[in-house]
Each structure stands twice: as structure tokens, then as C-alpha cells.
C-alpha atoms as a PDB file:
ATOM      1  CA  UNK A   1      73.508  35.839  76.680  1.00  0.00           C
ATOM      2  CA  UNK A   2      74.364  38.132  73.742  1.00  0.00           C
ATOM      3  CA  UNK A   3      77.570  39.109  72.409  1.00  0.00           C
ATOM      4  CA  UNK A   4      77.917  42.591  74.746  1.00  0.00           C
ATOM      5  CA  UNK A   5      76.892  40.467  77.670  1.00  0.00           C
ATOM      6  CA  UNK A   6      79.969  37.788  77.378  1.00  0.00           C
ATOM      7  CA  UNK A   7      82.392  40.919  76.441  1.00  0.00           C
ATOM      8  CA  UNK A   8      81.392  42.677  79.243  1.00  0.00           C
ATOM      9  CA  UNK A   9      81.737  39.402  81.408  1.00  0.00           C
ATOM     10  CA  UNK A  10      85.271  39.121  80.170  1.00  0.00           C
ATOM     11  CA  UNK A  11      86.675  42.266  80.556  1.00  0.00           C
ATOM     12  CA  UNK A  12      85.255  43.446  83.459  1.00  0.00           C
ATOM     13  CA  UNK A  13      84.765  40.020  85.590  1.00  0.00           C
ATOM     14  CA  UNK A  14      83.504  40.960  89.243  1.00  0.00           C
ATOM     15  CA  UNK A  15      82.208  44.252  88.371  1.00  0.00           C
ATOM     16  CA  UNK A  16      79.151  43.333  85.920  1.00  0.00           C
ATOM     17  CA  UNK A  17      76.069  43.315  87.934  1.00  0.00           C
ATOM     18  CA  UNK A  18      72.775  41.321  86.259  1.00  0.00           C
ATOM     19  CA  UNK A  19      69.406  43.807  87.399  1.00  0.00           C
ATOM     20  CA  UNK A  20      67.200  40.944  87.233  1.00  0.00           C
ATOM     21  CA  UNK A  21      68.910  38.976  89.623  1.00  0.00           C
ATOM     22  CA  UNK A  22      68.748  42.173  91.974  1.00  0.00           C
ATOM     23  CA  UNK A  23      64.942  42.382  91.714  1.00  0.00           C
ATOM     24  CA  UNK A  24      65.063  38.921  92.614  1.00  0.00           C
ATOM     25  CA  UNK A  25      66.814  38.986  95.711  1.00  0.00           C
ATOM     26  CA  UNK A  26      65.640  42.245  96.270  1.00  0.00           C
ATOM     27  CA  UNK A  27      62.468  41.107  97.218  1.00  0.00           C
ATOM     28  CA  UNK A  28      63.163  39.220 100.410  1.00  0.00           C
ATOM     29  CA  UNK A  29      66.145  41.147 101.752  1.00  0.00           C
ATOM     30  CA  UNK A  30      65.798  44.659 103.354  1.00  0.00           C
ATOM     31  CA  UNK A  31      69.922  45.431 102.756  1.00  0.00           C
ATOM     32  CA  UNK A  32      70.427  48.543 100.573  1.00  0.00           C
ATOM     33  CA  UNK A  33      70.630  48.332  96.652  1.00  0.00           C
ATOM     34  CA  UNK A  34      74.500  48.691  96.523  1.00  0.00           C
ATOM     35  CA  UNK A  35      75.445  45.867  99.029  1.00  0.00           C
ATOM     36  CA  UNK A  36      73.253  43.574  97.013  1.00  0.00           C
ATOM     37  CA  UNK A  37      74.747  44.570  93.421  1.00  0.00           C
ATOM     38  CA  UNK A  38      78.262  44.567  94.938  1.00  0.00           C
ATOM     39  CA  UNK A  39      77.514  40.929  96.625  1.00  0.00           C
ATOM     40  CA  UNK A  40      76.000  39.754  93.165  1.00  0.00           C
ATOM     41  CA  UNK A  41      78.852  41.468  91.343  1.00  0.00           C
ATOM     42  CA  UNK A  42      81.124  38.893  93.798  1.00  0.00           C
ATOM     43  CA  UNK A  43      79.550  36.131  93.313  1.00  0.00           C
ATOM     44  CA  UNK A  44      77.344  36.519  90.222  1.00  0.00           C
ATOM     45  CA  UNK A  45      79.450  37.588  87.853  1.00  0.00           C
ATOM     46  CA  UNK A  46      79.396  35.045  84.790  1.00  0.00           C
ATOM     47  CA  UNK A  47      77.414  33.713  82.172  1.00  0.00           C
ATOM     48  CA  UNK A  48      77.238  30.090  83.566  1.00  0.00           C
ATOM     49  CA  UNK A  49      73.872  29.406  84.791  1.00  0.00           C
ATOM     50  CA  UNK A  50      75.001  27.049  87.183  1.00  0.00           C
ATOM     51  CA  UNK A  51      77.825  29.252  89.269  1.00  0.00           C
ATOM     52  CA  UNK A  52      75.045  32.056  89.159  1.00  0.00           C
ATOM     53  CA  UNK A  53      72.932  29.961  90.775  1.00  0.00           C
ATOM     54  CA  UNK A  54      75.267  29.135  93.290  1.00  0.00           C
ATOM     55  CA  UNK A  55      76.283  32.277  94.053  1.00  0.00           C
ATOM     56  CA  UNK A  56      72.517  33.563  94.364  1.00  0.00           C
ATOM     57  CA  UNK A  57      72.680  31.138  97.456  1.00  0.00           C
ATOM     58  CA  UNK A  58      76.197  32.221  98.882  1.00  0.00           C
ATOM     59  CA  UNK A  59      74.592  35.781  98.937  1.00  0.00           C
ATOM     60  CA  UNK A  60      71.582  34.700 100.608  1.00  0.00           C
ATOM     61  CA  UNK A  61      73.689  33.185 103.142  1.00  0.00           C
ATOM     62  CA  UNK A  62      75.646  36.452 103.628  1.00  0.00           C
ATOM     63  CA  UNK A  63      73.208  38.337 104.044  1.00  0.00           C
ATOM     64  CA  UNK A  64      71.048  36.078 106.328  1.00  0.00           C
ATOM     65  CA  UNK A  65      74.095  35.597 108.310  1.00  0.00           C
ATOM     66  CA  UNK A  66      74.851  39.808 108.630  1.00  0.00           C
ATOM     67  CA  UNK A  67      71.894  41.662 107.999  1.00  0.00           C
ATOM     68  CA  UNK A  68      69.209  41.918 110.458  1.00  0.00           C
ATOM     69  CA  UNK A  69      65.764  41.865 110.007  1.00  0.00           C
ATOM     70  CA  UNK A  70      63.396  44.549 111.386  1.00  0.00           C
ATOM     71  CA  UNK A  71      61.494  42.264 112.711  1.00  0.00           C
ATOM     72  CA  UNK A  72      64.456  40.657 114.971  1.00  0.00           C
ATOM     73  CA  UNK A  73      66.102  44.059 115.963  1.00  0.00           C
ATOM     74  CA  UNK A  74      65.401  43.096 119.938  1.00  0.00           C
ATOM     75  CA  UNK A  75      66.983  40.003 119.611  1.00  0.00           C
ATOM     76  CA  UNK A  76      70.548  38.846 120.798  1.00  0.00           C
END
């Protein structure tokens, strides 16, 4: 992480959002582009590999507990 990246981290913790991890997730979830920045800006927002990784799961888990899938849209 350069120099910008950790200043950016630590002034505005919570509202830095990492594109790459977006794309990720991105892939596999059909939520809108804003809930999934503002979830990664929750839970994503640091320069510690392993707490990003961690919160990469907590925001798979919100939004496989709240979104619904097209293909479940019939389901109860």
C-alpha cells in the first residue's frame, strides 16, 4: 500500500472504498454498486490484509443473508 493509500486510510477510515475488491465481489452478487462499496467501506476499510479478508466474508454474509437472488424470487 503506498503512502496516499495509508493517508487516506487514516483520515478518512470507513469511507475509503478499494475497486478491486468491488470487482471481486461484484462478480457473484447481483446487489447494486453502492450497497457493495458502502458494505466494503464498513468493513473493508484498512490496510491489514487480514481484517480485509475478514470483512470480505462478513459482507458476503450480509448480503447472502438480505439480498435475494433472481433465481429464488418465488421462494419463502
Amino acid at each position: 500500500m503506498n503512502e496516499l493509500d495509508k493517508k487516506l486510510n487514516e483520515y478518512y477510515g470507513g469511507k475509503v472504498v478499494r475497486k478491486d475488491l468491488t470487482k471481486s465481489i461484484k462478480e457473484g452478487a447481483n446487489v447494486p454498486s453502492y450497497v457493495l462499496e458502502y458494505l466494503l467501506g464498513m468493513y473493508c476499510a484498512t490496510d491489514d490484509e487480514e481484517n480485509i479478508e475478514n470483512g470480505k466474508t462478513m459482507v458476503k454474509h450480509v448480503l447472502a443473508d438480505n439480498f435475494v437472488r433472481p433465481d429464488e424470487d418465488e421462494k419463502d
